[in-house]
Protein backbone atom coordinates (compact mmCIF):
# COMPACT_ATOMS: atom_id res chain seq x y z
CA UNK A 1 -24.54 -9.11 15.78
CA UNK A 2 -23.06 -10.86 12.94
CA UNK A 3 -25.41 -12.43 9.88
CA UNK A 4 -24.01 -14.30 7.26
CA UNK A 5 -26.08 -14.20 3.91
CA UNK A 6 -25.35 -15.63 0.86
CA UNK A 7 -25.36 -13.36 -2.62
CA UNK A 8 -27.22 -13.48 -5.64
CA UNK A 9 -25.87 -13.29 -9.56
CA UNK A 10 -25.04 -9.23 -9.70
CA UNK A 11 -25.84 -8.59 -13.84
CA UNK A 12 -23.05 -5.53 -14.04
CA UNK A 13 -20.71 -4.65 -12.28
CA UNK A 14 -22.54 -1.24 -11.65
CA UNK A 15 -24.98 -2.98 -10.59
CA UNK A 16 -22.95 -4.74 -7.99
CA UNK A 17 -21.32 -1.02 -7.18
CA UNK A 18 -24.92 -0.08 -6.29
CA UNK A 19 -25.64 -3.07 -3.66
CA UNK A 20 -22.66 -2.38 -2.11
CA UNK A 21 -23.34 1.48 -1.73
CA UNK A 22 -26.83 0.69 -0.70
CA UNK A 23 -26.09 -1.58 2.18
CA UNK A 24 -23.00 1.17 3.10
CA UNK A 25 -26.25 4.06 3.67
CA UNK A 26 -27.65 2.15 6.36
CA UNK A 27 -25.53 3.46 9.22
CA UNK A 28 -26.07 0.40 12.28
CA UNK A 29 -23.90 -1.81 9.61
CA UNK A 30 -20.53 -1.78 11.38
CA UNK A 31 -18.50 -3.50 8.84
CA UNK A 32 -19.13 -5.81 5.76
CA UNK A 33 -16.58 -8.83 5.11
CA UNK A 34 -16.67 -11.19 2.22
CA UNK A 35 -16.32 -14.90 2.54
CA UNK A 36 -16.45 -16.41 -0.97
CA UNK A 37 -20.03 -15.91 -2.23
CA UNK A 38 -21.36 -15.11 1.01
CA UNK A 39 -21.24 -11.53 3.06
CA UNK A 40 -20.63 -11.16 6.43
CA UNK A 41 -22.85 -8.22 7.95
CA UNK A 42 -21.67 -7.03 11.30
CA UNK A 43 -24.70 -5.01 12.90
CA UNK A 44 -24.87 -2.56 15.58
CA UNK A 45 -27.86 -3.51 16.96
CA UNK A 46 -28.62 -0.82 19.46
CA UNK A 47 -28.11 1.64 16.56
CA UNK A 48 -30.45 -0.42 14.25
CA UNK A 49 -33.87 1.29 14.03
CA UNK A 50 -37.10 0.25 12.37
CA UNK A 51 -36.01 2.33 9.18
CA UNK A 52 -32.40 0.77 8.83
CA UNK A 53 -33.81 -2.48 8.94
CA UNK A 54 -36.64 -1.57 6.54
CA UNK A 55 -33.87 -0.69 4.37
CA UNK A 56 -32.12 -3.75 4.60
CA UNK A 57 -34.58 -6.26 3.99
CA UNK A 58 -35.54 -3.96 1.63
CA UNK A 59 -31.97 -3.91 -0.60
CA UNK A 60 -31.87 -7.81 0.16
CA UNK A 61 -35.47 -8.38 -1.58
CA UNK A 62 -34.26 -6.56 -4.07
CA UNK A 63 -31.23 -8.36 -5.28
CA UNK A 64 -33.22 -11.77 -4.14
CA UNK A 65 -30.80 -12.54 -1.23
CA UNK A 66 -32.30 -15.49 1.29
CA UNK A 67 -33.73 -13.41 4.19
CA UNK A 68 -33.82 -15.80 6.36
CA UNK A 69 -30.39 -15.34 7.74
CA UNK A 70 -32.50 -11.73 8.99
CA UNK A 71 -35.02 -13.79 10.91
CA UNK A 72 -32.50 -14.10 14.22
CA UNK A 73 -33.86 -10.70 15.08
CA UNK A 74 -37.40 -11.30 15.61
CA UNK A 75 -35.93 -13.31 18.71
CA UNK A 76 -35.65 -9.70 20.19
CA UNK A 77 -38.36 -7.77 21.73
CA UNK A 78 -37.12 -4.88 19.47
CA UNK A 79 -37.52 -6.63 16.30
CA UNK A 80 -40.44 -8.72 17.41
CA UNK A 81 -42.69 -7.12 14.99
CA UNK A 82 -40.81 -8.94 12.09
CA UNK A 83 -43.18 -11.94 12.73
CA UNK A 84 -46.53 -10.09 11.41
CA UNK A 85 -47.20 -12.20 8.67
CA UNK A 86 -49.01 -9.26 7.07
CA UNK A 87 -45.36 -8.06 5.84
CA UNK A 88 -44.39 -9.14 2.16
CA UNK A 89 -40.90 -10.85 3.43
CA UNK A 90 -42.34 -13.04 5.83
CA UNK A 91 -42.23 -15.90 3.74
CA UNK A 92 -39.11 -15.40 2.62
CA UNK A 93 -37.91 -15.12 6.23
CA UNK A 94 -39.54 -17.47 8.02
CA UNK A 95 -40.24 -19.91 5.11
CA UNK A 96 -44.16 -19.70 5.72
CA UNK A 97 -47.18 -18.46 3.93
C-alpha cells in the first residue's frame, strides 16, 4: 500500500539523516520515493506488524508529519485498533478529540 505524507522543516541536515534512517529500520517499508516536499511510503502490509507501525507513527509524531495520511489502515481488520481514541495520535489521525 502506498501513503503519501507530506514533510516537516528538518533543522540539520543530521537531523534529516536520522528520519531517513529511522523510517529505513522499520522493515514492512518496501521503498521510499520523494515527490517534492512530500514522501511516498510503499508498505508491505502483510509484513507490517503492530510494532512497525508503532514505530512509524511514532518517527512521524516526532518530526510533526500529518498522520492522517496513516488513518487508511484502520479500514483493515488488522489495523482496526488504530481507532481507540485512548491512543495519543488519534487526533492527529482522525482529526478528533
Amino acid at each position: 500500500m502506498k501513503l503519501q505524507i507530506e514533510l516537516s522543516k528538518f533543522y540539520t541536515e543530521k537531523d534529516e539523516l536520522r528520519f531517513f534512517i529511522a523510517l529505513r529500520e522499520i522493515s514492512a517499508l518496501k521503498s521510499i520515493q520523494g515527490v517534492g516536499r512530500s514522501l511516498i511510503l510503499d508498505l508491505d502490509l502483510r509484513g507490517l506488524s503492530r510494532d512497525s507501525l508503532f514505530e512509524l507513527i511514532g518517527i512521524l509524531t516526532r518530526y510533526q508529519i500529518n498522520l492522517k495520511p496513516i488513518s487508511i489502515l484502520a479500514e483493515r481488520s488488522k489495523f482496526a485498533w488504530l481507532k481507540d481514541k485512548r491512543w495519543y495520535w488519534y487526533g492527529g489521525m482522525f482529526g478528533k478529540q
